[in-house]
Protein backbone atom coordinates (compact mmCIF):
# COMPACT_ATOMS: atom_id res chain seq x y z
CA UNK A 1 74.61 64.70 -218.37
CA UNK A 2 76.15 62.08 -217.07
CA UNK A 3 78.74 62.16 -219.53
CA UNK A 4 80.84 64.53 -217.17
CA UNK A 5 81.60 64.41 -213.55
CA UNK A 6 79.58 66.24 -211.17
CA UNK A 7 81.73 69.41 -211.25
CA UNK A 8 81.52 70.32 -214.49
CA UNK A 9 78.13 69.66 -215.16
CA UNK A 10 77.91 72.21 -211.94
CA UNK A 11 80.37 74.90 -213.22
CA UNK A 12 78.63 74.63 -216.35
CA UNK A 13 75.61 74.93 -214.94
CA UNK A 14 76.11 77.95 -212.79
CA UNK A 15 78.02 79.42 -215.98
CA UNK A 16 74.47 79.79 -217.45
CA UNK A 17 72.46 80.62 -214.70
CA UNK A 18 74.65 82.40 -212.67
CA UNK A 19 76.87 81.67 -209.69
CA UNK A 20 74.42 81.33 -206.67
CA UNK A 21 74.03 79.41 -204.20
CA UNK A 22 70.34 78.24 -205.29
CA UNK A 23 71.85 77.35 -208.74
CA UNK A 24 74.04 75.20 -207.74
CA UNK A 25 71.85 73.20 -205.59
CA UNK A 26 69.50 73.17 -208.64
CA UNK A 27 72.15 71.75 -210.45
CA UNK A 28 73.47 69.30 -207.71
CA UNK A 29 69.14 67.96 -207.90
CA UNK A 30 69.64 67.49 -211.85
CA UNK A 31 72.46 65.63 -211.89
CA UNK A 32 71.04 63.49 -209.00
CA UNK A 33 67.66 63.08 -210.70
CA UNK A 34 69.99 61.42 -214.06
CA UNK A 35 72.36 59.50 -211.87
CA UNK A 36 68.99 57.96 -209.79
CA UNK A 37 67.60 57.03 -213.28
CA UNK A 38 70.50 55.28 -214.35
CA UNK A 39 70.61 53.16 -211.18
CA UNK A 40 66.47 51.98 -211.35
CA UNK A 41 67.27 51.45 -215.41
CA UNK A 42 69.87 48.64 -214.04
CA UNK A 43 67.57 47.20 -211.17
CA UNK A 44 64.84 47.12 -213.33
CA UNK A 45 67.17 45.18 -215.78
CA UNK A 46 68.57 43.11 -212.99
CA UNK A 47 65.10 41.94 -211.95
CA UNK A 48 64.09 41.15 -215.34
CA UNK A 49 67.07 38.54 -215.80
CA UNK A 50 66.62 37.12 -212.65
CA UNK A 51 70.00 38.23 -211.37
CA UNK A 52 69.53 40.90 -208.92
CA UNK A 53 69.07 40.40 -205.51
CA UNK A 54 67.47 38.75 -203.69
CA UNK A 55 64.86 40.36 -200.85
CA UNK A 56 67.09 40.10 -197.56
CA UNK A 57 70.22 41.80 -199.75
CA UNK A 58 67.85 44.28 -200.33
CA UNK A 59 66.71 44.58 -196.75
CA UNK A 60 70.35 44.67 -195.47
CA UNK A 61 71.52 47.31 -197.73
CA UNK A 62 68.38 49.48 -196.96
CA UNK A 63 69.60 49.50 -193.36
CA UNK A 64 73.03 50.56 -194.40
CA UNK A 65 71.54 53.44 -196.22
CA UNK A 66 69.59 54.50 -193.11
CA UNK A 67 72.84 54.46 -191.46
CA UNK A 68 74.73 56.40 -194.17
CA UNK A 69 71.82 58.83 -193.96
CA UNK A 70 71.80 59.00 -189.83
CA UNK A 71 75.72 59.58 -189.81
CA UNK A 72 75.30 62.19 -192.40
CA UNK A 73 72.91 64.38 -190.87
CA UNK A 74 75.27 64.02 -187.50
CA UNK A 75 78.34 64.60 -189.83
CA UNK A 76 77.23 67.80 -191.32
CA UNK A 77 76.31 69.28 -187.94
CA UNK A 78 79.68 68.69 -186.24
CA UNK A 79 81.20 70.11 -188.87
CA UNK A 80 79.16 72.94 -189.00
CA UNK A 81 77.90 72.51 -192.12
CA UNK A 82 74.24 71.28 -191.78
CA UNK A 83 72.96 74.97 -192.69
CA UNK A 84 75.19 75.10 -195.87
CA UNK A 85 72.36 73.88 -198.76
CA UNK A 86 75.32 73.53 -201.29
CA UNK A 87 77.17 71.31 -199.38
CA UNK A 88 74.33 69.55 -197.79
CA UNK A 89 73.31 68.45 -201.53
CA UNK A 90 76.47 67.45 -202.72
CA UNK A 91 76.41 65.19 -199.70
CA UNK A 92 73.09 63.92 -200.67
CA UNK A 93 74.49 63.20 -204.13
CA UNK A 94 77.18 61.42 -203.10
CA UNK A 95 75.41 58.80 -200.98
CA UNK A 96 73.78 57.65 -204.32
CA UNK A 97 77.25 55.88 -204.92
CA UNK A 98 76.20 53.50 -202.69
CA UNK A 99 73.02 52.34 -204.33
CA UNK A 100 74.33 51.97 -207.76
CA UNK A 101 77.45 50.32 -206.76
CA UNK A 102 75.31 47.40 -204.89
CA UNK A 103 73.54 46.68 -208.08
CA UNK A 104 76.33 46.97 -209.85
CA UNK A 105 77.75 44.19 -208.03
CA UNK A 106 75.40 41.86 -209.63
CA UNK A 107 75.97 42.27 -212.85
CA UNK A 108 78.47 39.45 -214.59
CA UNK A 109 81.98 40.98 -214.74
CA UNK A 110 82.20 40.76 -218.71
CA UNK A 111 78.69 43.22 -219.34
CA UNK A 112 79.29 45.55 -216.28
CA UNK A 113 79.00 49.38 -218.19
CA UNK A 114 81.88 51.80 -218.49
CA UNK A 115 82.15 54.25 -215.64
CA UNK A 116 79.81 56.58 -216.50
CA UNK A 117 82.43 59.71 -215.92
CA UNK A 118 85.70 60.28 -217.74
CA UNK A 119 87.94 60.78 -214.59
CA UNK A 120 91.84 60.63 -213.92
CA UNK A 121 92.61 58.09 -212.39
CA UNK A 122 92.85 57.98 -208.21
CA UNK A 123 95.13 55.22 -206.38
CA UNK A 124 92.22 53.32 -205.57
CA UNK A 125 91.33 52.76 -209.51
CA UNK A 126 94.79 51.28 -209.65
CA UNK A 127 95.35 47.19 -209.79
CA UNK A 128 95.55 45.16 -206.79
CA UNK A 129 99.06 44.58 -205.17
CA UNK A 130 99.55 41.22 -207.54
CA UNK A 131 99.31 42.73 -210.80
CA UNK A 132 101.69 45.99 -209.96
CA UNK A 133 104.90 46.16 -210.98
CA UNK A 134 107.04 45.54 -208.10
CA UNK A 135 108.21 49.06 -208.25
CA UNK A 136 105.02 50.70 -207.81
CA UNK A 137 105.08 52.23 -203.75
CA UNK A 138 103.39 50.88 -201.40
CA UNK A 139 101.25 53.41 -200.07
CA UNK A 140 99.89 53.18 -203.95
CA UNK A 141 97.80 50.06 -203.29
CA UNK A 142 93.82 49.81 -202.44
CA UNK A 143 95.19 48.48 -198.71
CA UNK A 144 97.59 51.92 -198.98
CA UNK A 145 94.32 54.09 -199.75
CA UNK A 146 92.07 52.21 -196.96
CA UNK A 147 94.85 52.90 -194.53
CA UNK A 148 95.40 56.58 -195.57
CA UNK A 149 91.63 56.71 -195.37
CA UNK A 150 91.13 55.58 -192.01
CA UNK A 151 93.89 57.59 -190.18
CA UNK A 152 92.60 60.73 -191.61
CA UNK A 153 88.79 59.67 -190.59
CA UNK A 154 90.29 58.66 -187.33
CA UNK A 155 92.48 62.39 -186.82
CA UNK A 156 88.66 64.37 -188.10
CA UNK A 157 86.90 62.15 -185.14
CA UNK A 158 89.84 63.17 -182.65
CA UNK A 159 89.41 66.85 -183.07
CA UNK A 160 85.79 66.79 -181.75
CA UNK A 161 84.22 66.98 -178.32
CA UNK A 162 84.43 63.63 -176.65
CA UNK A 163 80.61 63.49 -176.64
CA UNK A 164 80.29 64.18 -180.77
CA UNK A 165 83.16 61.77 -181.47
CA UNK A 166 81.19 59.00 -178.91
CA UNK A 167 78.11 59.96 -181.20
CA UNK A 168 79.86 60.12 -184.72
CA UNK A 169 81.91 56.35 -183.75
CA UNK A 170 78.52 54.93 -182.75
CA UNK A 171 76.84 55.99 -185.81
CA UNK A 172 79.83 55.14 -188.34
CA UNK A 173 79.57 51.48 -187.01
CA UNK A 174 75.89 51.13 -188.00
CA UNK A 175 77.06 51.32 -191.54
CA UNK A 176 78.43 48.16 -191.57
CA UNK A 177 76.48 46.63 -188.51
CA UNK A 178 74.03 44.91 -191.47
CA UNK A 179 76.80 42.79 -193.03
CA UNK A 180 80.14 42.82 -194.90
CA UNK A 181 80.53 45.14 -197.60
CA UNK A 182 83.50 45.39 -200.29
CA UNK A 183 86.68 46.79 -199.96
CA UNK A 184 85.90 49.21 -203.01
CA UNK A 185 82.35 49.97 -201.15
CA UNK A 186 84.20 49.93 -197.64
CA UNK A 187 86.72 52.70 -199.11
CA UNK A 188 83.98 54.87 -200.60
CA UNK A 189 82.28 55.12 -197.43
CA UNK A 190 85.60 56.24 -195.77
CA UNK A 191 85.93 58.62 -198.32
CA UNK A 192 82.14 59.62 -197.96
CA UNK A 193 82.60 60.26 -194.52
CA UNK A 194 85.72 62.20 -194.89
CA UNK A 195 83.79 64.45 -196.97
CA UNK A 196 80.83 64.95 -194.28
CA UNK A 197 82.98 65.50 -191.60
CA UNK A 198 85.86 67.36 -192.70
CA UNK A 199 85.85 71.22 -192.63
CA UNK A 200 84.26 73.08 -195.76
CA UNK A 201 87.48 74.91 -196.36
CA UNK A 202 89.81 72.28 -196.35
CA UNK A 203 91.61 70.58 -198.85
CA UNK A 204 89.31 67.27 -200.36
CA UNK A 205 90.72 64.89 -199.27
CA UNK A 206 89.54 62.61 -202.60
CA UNK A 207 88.20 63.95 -205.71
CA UNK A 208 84.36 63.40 -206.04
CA UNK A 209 83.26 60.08 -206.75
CA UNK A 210 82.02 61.00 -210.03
């Protein structure tokens, strides 16, 4: 399953079964359920060699995932979407990012899998500012995609009431309030949060994460 993005397994999926609203979330759970599995295959493997982490990494990036989970929930009702089961589970699937990334991590560079998804190519996949050709613009770089990233969270925050973007600023903070993350993770959570936030209709602003 895992062996195409998200979307199509969904559109697939709903192909079969029919294009309703409970089979997509059915089919949102499935891929969820494979993408879970593949993340506790690698910390089980991690644990076995020794080279996963240790107990207070662990502890640290459980409180970020509370905090992913808290700004979610406050995310989804600003923008009106809380009661909208389709999108509610896609956001549900997309948090798992987080988790497999952070074992990820721990794996040696040289045996770290193959993205499990055939995707093109987004300017964040491309290579950091020192190994682009000097042509390449300059908006194209990780630091480019951060910045885009954070304006556009920044513009969804200003278009609430002052008292949701107070609450939605406090909880966004948490995320990172248990220690540095990544650029790449720090970008994805941008990107997550984009997704909660931002109106149903609207134009993604990045293509799923896988």
């Amino acid at each position: 399953m895992l062996a195409v993005t998200s979307t199509d397994w969904v559109a697939k999926f709903t192909e079969e079964r029919g294009a309703t609203p409970d089979a997509t979330v059915r089919a949102i759970h499935a891929y969820g359920k494979c993408y879970d599995a593949r993340t506790d295959r690698l910390a089980a493997s991690l644990a076995k060699s020794g080279r996963g982490p240790l107990m207070g990494a662990r502890g640290n990036f459980r409180d970020m995932e509370e905090a992913i989970k808290e700004f979610t929930s406050s995310a989804l009702a600003a923008s009106n979407s809380s009661g909208d089961a389709a999108r509610t589970a896609y956001a549900a699937l997309y948090q798992k990012q987080f988790r497999y990334e952070f074992y990820s991590s721990y794996q040696p560079r040289n045996s770290k899998p193959a993205a499990p998804v055939a995707k093109k190519a987004t300017q964040a996949d491309k290579p950091s500012p020192s190994t682009q050709p000097e042509s390449q613009p300059a908006d194209a770089t990780p630091v480019g995609e951060m910045t885009k990233a954070k304006n556009r969270f920044g513009e969804l925050l200003e278009a609430l009431p002052e008292d949701k973007l107070r609450e939605m600023h406090k909880a966004f903070g948490k995320i990172f309030a248990a220690g540095a993350v990544s650029d790449e993770m720090k970008l994805a959570i941008y990107r997550y949060a984009i997704f909660c936030l931002g109106s149903p209709s609207a134009e993604p602003f990045a293509p799923p994460p896988f």
